[in-house]
N, C-alpha and C. Protein backbone atom coordinates (compact mmCIF):
# COMPACT_ATOMS: atom_id res chain seq x y z
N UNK A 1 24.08 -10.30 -15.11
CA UNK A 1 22.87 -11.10 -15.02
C UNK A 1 21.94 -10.90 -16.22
N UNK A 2 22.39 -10.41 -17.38
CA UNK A 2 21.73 -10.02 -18.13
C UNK A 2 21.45 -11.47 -19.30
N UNK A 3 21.87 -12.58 -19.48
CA UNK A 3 21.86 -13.83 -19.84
C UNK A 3 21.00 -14.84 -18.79
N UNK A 4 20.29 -14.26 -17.75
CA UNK A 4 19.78 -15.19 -17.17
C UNK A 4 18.19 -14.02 -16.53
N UNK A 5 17.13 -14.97 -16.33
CA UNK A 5 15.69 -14.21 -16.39
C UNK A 5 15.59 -14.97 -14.37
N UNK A 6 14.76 -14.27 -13.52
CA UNK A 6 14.37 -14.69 -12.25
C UNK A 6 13.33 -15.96 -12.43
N UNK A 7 13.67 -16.73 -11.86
CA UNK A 7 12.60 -18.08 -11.64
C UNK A 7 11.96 -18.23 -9.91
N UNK A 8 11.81 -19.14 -9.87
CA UNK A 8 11.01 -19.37 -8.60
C UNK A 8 11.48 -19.00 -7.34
N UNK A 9 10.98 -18.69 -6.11
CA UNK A 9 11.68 -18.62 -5.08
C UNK A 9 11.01 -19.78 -3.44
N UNK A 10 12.10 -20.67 -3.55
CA UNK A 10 11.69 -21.47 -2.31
C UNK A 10 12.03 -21.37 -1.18
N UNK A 11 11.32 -20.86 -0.22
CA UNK A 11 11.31 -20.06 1.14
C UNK A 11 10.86 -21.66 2.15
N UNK A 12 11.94 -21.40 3.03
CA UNK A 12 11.74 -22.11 4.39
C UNK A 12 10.41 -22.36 4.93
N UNK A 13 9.60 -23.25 5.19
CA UNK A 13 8.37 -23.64 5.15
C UNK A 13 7.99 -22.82 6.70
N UNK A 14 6.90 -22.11 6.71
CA UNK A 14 6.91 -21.80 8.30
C UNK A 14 5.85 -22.65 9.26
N UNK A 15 6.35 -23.13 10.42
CA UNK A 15 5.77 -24.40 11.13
C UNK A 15 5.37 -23.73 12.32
N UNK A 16 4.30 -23.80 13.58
CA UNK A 16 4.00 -23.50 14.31
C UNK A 16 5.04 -23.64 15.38
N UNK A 17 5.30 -25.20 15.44
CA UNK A 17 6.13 -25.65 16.70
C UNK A 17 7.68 -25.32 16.59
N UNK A 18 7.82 -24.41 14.92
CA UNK A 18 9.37 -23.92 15.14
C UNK A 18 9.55 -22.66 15.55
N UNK A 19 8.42 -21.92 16.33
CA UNK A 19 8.48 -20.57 16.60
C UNK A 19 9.24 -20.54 17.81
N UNK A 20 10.43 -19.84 17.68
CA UNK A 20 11.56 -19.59 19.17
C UNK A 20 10.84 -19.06 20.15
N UNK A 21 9.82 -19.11 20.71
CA UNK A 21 9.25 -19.20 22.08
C UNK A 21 8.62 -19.76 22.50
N UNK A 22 9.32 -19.94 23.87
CA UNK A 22 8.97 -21.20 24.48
C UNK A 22 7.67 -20.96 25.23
N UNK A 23 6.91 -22.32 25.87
CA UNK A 23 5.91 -22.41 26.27
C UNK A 23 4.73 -21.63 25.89
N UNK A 24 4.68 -21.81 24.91
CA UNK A 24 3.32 -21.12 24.03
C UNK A 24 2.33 -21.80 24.47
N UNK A 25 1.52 -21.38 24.28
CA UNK A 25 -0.53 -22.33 24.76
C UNK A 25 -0.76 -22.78 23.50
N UNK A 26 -1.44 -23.73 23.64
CA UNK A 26 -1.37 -25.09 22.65
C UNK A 26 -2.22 -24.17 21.58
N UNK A 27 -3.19 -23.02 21.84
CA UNK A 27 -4.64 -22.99 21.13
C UNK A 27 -4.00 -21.41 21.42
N UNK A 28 -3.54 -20.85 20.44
CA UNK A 28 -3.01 -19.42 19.93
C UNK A 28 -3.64 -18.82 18.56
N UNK A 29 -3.80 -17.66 18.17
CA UNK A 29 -4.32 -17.15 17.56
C UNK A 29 -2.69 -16.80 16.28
N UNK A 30 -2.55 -17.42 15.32
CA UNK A 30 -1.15 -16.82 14.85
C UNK A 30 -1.24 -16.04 13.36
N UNK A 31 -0.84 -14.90 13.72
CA UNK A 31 -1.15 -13.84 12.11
C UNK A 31 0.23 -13.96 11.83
N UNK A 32 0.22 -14.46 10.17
CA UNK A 32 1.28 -14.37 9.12
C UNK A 32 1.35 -13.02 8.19
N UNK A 33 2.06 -12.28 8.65
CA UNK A 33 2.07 -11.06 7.83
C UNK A 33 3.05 -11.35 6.83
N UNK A 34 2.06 -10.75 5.26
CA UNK A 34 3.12 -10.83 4.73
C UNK A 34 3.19 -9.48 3.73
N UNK A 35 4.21 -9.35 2.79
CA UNK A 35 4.01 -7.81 2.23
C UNK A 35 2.77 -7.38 1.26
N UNK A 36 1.91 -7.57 1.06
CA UNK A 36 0.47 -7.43 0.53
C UNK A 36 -0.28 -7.69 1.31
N UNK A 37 0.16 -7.91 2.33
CA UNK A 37 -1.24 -7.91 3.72
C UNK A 37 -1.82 -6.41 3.85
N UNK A 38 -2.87 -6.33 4.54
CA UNK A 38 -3.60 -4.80 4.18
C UNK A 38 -3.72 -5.00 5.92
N UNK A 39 -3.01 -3.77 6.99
CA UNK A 39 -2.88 -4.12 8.22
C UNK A 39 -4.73 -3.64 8.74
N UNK A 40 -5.55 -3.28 8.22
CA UNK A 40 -6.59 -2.95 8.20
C UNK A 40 -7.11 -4.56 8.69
N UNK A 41 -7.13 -5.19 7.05
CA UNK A 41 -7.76 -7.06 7.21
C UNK A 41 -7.00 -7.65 8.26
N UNK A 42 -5.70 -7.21 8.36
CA UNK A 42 -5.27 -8.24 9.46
C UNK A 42 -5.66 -8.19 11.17
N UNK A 43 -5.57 -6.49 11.48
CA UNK A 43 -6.46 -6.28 12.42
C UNK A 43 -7.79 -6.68 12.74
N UNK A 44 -8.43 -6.38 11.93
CA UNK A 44 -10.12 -7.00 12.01
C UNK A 44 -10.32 -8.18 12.20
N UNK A 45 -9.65 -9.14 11.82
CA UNK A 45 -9.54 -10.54 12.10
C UNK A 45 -9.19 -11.11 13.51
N UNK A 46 -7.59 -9.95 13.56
CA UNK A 46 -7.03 -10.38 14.97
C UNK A 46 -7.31 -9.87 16.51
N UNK A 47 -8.18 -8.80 16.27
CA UNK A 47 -9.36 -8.41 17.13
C UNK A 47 -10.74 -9.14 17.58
N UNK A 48 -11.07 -9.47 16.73
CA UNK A 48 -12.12 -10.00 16.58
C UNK A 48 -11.79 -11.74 17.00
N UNK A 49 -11.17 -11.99 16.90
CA UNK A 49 -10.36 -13.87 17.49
C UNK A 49 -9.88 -13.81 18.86
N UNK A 50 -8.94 -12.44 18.96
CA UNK A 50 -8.20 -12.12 20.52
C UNK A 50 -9.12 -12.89 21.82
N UNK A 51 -10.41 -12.31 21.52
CA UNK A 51 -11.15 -12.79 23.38
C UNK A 51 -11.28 -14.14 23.30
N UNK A 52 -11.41 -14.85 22.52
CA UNK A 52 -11.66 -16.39 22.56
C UNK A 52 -10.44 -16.92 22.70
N UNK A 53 -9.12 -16.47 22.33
CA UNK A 53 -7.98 -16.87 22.87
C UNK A 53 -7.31 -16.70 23.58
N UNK A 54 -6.71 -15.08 23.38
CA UNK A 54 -6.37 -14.52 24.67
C UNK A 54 -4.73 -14.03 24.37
N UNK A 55 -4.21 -14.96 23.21
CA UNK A 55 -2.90 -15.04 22.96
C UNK A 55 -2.96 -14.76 21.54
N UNK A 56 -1.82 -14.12 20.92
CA UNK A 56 -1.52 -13.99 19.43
C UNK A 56 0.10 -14.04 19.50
N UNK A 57 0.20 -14.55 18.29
CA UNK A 57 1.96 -14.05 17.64
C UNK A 57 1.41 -13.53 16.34
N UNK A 58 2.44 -12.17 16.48
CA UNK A 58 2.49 -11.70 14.91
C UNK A 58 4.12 -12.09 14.34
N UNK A 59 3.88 -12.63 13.29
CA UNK A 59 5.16 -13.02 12.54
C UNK A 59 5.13 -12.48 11.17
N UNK A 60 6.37 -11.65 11.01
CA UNK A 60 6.72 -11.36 9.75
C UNK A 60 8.33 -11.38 9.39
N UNK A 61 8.75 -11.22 8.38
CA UNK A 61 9.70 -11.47 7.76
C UNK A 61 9.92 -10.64 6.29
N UNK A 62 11.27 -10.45 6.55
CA UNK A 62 12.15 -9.13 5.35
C UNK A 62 10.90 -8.32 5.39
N UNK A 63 10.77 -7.69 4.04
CA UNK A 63 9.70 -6.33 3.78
C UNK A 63 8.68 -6.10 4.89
N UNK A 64 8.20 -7.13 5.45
CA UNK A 64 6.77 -7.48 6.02
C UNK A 64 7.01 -7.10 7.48
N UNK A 65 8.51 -7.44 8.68
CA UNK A 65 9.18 -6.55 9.50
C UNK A 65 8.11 -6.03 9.86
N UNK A 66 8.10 -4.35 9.20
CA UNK A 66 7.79 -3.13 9.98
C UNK A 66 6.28 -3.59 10.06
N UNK A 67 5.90 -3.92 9.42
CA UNK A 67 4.50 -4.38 9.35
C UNK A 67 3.70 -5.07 10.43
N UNK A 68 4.23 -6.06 10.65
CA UNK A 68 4.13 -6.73 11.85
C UNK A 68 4.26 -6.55 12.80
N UNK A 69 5.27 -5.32 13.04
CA UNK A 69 5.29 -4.45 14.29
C UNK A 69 4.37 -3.26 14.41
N UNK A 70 3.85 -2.73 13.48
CA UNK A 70 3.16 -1.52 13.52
C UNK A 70 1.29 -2.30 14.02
N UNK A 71 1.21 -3.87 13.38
CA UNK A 71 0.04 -4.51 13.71
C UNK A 71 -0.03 -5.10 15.46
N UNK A 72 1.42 -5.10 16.06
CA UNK A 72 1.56 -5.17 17.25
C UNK A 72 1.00 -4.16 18.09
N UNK A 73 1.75 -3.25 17.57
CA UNK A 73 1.35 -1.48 18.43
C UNK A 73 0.44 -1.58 18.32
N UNK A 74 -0.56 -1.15 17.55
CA UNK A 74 -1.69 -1.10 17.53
C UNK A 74 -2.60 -2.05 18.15
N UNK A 75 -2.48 -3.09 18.62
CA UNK A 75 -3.03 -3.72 18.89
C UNK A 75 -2.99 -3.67 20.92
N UNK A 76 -1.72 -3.53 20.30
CA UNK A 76 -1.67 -2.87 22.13
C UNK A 76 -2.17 -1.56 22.73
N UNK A 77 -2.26 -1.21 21.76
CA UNK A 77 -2.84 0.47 22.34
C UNK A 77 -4.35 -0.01 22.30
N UNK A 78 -5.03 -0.85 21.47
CA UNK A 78 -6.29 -1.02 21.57
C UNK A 78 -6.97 -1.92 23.06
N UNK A 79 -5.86 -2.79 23.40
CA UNK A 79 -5.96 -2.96 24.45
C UNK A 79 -5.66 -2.11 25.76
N UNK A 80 -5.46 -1.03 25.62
CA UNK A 80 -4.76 0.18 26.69
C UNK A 80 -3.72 -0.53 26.94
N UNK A 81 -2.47 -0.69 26.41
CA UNK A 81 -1.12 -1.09 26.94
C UNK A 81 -1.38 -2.05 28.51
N UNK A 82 -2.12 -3.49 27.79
CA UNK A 82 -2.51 -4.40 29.78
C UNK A 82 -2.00 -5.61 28.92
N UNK A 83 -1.16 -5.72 27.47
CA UNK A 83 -0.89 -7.32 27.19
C UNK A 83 0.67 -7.31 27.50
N UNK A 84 0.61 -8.60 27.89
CA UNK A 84 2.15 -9.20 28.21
C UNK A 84 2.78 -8.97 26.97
N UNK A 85 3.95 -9.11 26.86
CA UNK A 85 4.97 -9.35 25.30
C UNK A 85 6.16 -10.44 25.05
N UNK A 86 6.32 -10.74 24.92
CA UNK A 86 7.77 -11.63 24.15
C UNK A 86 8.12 -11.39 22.59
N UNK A 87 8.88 -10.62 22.63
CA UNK A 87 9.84 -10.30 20.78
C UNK A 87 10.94 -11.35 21.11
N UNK A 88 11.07 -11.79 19.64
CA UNK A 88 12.58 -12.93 19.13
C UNK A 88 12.34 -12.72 17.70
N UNK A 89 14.06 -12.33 17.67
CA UNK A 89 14.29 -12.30 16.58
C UNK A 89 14.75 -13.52 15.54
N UNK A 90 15.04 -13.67 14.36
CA UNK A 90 15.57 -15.01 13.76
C UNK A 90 15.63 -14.57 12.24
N UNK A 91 16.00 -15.79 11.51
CA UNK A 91 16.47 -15.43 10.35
C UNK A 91 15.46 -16.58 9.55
N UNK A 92 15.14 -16.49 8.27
CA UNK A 92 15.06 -17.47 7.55
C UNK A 92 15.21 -17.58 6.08
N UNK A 93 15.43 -18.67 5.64
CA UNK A 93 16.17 -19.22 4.55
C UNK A 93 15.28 -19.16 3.11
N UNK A 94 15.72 -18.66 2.15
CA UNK A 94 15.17 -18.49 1.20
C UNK A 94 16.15 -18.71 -0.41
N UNK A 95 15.73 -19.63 -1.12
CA UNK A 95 16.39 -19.92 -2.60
C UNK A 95 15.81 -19.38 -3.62
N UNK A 96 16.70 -18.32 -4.15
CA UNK A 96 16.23 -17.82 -5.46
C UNK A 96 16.92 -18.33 -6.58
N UNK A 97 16.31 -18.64 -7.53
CA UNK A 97 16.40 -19.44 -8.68
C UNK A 97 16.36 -18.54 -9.72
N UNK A 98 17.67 -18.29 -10.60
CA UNK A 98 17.99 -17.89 -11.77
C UNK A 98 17.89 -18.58 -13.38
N UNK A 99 17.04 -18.79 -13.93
CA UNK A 99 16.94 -19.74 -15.10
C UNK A 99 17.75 -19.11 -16.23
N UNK A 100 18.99 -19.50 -16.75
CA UNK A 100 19.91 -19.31 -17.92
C UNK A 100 18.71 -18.80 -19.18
N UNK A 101 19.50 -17.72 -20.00
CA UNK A 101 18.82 -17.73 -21.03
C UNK A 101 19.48 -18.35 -22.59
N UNK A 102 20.64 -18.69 -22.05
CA UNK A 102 21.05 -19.43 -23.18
C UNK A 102 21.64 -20.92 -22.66
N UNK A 103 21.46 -22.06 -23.74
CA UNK A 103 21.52 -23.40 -23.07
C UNK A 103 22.85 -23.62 -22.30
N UNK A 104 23.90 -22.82 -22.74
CA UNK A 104 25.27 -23.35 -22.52
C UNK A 104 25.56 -23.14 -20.84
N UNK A 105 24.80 -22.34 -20.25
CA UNK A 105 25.04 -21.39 -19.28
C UNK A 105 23.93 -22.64 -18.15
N UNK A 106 24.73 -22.65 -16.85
CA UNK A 106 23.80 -23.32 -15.69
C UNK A 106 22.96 -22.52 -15.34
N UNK A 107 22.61 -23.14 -14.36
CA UNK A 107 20.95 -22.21 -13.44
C UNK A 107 21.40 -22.21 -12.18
N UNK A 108 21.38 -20.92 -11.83
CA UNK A 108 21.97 -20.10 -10.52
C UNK A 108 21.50 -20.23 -9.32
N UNK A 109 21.47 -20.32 -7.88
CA UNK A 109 20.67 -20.68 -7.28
C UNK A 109 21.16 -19.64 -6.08
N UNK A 110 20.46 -18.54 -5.42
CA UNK A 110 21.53 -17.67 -4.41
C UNK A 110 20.57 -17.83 -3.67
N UNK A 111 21.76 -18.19 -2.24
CA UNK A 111 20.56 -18.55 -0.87
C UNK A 111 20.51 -17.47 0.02
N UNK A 112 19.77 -17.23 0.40
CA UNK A 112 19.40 -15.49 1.19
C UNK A 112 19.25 -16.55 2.74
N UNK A 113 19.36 -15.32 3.68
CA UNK A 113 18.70 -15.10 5.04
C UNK A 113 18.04 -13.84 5.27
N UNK A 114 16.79 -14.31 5.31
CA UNK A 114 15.97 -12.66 5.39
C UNK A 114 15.68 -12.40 6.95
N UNK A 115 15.75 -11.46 7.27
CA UNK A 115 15.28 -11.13 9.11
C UNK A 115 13.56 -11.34 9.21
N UNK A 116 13.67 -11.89 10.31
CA UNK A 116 12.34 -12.39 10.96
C UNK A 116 11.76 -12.22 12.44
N UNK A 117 10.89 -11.57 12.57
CA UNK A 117 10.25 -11.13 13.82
C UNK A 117 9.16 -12.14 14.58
N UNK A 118 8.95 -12.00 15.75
CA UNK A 118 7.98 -13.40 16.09
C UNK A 118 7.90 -12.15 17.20
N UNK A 119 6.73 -11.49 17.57
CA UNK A 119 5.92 -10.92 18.52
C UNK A 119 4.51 -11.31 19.38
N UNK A 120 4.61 -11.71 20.34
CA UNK A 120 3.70 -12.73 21.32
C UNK A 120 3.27 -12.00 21.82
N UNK A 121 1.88 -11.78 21.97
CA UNK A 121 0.71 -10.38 22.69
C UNK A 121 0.31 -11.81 23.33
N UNK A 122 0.07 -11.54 25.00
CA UNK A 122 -0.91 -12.09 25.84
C UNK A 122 -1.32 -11.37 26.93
N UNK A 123 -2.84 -12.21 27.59
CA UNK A 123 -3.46 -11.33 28.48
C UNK A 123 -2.73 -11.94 29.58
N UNK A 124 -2.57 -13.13 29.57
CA UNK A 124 -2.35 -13.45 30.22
C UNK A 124 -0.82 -13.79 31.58
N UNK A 125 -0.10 -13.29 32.26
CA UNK A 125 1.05 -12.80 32.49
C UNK A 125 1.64 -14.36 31.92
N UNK A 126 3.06 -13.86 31.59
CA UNK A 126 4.36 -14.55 31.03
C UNK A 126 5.95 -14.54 32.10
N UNK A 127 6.27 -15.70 31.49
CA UNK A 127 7.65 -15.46 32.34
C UNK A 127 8.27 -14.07 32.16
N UNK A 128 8.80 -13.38 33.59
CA UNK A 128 9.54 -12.25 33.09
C UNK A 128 10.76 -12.02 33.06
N UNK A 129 11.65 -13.52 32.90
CA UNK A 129 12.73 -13.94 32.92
C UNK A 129 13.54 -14.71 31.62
N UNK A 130 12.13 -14.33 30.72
CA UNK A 130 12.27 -14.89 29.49
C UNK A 130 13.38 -13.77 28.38
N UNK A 131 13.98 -14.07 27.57
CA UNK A 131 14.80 -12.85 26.86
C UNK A 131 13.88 -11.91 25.84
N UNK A 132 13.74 -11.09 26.03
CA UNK A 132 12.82 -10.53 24.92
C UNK A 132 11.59 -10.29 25.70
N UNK A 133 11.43 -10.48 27.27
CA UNK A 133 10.16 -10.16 27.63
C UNK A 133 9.85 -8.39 27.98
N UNK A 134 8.70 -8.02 27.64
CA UNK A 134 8.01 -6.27 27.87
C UNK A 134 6.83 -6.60 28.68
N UNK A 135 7.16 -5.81 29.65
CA UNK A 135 5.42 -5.65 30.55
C UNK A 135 4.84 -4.99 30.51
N UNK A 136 3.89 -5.01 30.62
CA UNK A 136 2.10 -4.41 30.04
C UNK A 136 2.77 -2.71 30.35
N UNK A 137 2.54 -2.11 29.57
CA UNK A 137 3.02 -0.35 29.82
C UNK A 137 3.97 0.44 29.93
N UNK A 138 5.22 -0.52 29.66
CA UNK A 138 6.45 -0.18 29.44
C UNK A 138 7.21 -0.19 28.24
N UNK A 139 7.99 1.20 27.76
CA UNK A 139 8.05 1.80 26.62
C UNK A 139 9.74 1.60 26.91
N UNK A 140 10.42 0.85 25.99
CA UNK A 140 12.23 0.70 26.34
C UNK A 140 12.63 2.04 25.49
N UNK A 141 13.26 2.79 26.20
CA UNK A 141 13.94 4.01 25.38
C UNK A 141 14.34 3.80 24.53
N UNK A 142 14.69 4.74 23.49
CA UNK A 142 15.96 4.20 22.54
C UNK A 142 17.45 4.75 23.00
N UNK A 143 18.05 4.17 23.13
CA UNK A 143 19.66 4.45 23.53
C UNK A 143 20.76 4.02 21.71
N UNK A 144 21.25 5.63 21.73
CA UNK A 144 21.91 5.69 20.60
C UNK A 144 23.13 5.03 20.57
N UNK A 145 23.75 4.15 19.50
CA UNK A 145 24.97 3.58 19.60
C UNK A 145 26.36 4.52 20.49
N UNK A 146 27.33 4.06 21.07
CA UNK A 146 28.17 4.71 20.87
C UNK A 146 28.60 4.50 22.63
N UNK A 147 30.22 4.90 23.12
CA UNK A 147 30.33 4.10 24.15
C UNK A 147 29.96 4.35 25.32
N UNK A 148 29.04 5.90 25.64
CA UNK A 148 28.37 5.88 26.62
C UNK A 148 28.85 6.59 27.65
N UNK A 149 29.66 7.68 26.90
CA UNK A 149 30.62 8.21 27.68
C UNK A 149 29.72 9.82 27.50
N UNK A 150 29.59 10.19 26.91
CA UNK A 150 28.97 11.24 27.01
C UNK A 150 28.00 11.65 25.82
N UNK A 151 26.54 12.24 25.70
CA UNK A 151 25.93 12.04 24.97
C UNK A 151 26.03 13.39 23.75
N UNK A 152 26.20 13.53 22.81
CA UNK A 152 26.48 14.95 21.99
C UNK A 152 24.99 15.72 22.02
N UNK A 153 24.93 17.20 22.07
CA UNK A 153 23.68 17.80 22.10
C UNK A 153 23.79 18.17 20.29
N UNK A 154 22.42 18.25 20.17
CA UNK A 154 21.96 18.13 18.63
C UNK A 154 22.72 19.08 17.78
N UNK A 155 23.17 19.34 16.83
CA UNK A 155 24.12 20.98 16.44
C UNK A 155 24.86 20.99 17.11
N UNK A 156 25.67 20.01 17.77
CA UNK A 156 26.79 20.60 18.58
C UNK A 156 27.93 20.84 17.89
N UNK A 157 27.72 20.34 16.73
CA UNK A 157 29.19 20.53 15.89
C UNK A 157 28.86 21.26 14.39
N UNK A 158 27.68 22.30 14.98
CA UNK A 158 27.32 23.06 13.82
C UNK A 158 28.86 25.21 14.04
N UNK A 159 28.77 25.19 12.94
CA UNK A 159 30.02 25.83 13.27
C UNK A 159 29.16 27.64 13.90
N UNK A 160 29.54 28.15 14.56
CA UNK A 160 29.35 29.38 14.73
C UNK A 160 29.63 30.55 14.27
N UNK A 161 29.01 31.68 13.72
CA UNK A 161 29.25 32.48 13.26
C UNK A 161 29.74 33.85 14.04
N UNK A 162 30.98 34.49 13.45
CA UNK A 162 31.41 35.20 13.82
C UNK A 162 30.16 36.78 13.99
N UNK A 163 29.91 37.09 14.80
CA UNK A 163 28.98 38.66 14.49
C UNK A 163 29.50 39.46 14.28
N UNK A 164 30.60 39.85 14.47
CA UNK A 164 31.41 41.24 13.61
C UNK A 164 31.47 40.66 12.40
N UNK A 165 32.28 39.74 11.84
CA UNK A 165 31.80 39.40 10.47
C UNK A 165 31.18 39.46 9.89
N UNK A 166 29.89 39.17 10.52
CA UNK A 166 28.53 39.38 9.93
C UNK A 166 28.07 40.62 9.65
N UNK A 167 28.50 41.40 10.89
CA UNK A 167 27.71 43.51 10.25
C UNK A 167 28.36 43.39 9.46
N UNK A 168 30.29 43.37 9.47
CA UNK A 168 30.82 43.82 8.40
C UNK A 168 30.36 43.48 7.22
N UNK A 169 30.06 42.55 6.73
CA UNK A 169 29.40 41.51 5.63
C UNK A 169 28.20 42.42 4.96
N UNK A 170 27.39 42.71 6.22
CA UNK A 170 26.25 43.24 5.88
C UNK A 170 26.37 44.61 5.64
N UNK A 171 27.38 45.60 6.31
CA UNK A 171 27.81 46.64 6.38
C UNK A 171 27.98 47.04 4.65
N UNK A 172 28.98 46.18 4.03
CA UNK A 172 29.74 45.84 3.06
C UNK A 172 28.19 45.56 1.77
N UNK A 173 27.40 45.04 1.91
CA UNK A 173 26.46 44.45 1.16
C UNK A 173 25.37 46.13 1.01
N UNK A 174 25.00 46.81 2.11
CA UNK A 174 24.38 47.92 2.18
C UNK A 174 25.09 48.83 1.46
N UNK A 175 26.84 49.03 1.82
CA UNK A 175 27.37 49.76 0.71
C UNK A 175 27.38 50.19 -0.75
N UNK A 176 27.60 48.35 -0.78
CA UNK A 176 27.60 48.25 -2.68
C UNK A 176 25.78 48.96 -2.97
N UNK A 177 24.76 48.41 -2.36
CA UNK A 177 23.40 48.84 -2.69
C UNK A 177 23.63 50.72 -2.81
N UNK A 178 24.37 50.58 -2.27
CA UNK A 178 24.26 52.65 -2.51
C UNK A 178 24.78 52.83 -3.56
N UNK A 179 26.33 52.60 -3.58
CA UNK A 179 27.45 52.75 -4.82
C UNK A 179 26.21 52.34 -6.10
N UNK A 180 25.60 51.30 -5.92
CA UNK A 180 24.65 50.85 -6.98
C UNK A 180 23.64 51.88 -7.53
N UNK A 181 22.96 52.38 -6.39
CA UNK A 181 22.12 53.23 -6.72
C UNK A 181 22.46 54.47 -7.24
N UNK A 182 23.74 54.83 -6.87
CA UNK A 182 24.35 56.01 -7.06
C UNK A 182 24.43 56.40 -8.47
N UNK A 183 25.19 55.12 -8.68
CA UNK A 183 25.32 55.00 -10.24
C UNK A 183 24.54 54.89 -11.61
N UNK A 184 23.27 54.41 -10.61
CA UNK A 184 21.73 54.56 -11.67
C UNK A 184 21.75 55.60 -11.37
N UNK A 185 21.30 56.55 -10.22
CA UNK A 185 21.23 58.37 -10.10
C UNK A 185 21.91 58.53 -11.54
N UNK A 186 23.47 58.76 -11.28
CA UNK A 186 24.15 59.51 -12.29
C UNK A 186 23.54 58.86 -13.85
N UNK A 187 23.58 57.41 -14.08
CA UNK A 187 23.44 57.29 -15.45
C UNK A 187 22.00 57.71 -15.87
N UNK A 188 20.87 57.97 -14.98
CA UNK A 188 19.92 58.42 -15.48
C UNK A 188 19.89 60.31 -15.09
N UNK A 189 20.84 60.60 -14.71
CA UNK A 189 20.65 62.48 -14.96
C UNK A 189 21.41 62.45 -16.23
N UNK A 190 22.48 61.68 -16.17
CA UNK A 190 23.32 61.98 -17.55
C UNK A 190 22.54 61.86 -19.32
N UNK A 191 21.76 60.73 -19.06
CA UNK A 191 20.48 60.11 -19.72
C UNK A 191 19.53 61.47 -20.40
N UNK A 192 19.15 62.25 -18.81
CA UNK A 192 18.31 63.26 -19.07
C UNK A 192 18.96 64.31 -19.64
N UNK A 193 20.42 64.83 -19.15
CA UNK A 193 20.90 65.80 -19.77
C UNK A 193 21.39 65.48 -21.26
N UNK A 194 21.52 64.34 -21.42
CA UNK A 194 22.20 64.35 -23.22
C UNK A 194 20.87 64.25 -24.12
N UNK A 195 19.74 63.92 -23.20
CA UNK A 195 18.24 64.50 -24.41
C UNK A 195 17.97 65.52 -24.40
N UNK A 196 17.92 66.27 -23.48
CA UNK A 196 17.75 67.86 -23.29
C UNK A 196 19.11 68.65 -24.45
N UNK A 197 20.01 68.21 -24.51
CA UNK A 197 21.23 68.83 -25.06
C UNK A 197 20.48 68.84 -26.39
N UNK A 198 20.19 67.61 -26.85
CA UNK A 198 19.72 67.17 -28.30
C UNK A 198 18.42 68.15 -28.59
N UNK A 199 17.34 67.84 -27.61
CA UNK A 199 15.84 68.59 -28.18
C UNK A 199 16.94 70.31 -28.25
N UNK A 200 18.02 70.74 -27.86
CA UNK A 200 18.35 72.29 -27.79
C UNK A 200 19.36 72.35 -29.26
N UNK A 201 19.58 71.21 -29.70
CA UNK A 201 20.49 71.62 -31.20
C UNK A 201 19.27 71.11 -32.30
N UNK A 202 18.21 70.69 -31.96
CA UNK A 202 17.73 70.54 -32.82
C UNK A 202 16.56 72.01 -33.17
């Protein structure tokens, strides 16, 4: 890619009435998160609008994701965990445009699907038959992949150490420290006796 520079990027237009949940209230409060949103401004806004409506969707997409969920939480805890929920997930479409840097060469065009979140806070109760529905104070565990047959405890496949090995090891390590010391002993009497020898021939 080194013959061609990034150009424009044209992203799927986002429309109210294409949001995958159904029966929304005509008169909703809807925050567009996007990745330079400051969740500070977006809160203050969406607090401050909530009582006159009653309903919000937070929507974000690729980078913006966690974002939009962390402006959810929060928003529910500010309400003491009493708003209805509906999450749906979806994808949307995005063209990035490569402009050639030399004439001979076309212009590239790679079409992405970025992940997209649509999170529906209301006061007001919701179908609870809907896919994606959470009720006011309920926290879904997380359940780790895998087939459910039995769950592994944390370190379970950390290896164990032998303890006789270990004194011996250590046994073995205290040794050499003597043999060591021993051997400074001797090289420093030997040290002292071959200066003493010397100050006696001189």
């Amino acid at each position: 890619m080194e013959n061609y520079c990034k150009g424009k990027n044209v992203e799927e237009p986002l429309e109210r009435n294409r949001i995958p949940i159904p029966n929304l209230p005509t008169n909703f409060l809807w925050m567009e998160v996007r990745g330079g949103s400051k969740i500070r401004n977006l809160l203050t806004h969406a607090l401050n609008e909530f009582p006159k409506v009653k309903s919000v969707v937070w929507t974000g997409f690729g980078s913006s994701v966690g974002k939009a969920i962390t402006c959810a939480e929060i928003m529910k805890r500010e309400y003491k965990n009493s708003l209805h929920q509906i999450t749906k997930l979806c994808f949307r479409s995005v063209e990035e445009y490569w402009d050639p840097l030399k004439p001979e060469l076309d212009q590239i065009v790679v079409k992405r699907k970025l992940p997209m979140v649509h999170i529906f806070l209301s006061q007001d109760p919701l179908n609870t038959e809907e896919l994606g529905y959470q009720a006011p104070g309920v926290f879904i565990p997380y359940k780790p992949l895998g087939n459910g047959s039995t769950n592994k405890k944390p370190y379970q496949n950390k290896k164990k150490f032998n303890k006789t090995a270990t004194r011996e090891f250590a046994t073995m390590k205290m040794q050499g420290n003597k043999n060591q010391n021993n051997k400074a002993d001797n090289a420093a009497s030997s040290s002292s006796s071959s200066n003493s020898n010397n100050k006696e021939n001189r």
